[in-house]
Protein backbone atom coordinates (compact mmCIF):
# COMPACT_ATOMS: atom_id res chain seq x y z
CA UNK A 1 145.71 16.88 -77.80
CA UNK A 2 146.37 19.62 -80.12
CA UNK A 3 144.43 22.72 -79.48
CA UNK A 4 143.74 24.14 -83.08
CA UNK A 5 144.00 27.99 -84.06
CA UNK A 6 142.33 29.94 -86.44
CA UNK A 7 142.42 33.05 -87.64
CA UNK A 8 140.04 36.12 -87.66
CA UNK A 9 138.07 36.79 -90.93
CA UNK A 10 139.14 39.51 -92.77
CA UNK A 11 136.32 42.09 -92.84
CA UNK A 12 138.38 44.65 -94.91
CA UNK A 13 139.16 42.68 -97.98
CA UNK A 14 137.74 44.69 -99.84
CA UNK A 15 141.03 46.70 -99.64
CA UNK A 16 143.13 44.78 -101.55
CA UNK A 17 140.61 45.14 -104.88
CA UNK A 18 142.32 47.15 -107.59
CA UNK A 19 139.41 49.55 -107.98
CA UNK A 20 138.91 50.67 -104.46
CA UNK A 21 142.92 50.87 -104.09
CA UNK A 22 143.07 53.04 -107.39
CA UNK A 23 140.11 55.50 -107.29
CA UNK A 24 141.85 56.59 -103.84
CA UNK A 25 144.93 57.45 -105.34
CA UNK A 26 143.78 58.65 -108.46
CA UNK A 27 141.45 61.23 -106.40
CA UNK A 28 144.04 62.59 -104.64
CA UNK A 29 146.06 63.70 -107.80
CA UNK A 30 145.62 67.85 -108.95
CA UNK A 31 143.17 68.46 -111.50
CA UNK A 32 145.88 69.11 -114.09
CA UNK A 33 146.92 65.39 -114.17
CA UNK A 34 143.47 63.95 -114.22
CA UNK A 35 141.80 66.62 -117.00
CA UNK A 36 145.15 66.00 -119.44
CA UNK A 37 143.80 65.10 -122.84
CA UNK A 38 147.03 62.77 -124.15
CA UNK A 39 148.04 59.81 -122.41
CA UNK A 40 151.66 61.59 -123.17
CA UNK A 41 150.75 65.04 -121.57
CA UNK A 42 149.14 62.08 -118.52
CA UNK A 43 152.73 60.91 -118.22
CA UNK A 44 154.48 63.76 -118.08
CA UNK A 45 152.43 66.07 -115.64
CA UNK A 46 152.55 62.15 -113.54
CA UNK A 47 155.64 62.06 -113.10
CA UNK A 48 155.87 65.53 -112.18
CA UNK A 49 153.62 64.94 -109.37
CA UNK A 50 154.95 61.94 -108.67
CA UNK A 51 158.86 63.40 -108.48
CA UNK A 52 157.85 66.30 -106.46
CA UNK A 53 156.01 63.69 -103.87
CA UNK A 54 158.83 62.03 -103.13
CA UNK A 55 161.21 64.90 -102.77
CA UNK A 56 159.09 66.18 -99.95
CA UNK A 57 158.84 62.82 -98.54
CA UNK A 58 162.84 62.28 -98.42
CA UNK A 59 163.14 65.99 -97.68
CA UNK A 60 160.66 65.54 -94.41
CA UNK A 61 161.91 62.58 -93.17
CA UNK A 62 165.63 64.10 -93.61
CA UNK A 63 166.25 61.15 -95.82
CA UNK A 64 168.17 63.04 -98.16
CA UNK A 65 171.19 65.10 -97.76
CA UNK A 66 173.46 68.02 -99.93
């Protein structure tokens, strides 16, 4: 006989929506990035953000090297 398994239910799917994963993020950026009135002046002051981010990231876990 073949004892059958099953799985638990997922109770947090509502994780993996695109809103609920986006409005985190997007709350978390400065005020500078969110208020910027061009989607150009958006990108830029992004990537800023974004670029700085990871530098302390590698920087902290000693992931990058001079």
């Amino acid at each position: 006989m073949k004892i059958l398994l099953h799985r638990k239910f997922q109770l947090n799917m509502r994780k993996n929506f695109f809103p609920l994963r986006v409005t985190e993020h997007w709350n978390r950026l400065p005020r500078e990035v969110v208020e910027s009135p061009s989607l150009e002046i958006f990108k830029t002051h992004l990537d800023k953000v974004l670029c700085s981010l990871l530098w302390v990231t590698l920087l902290g876990q000693g992931g990058w090297t001079r």
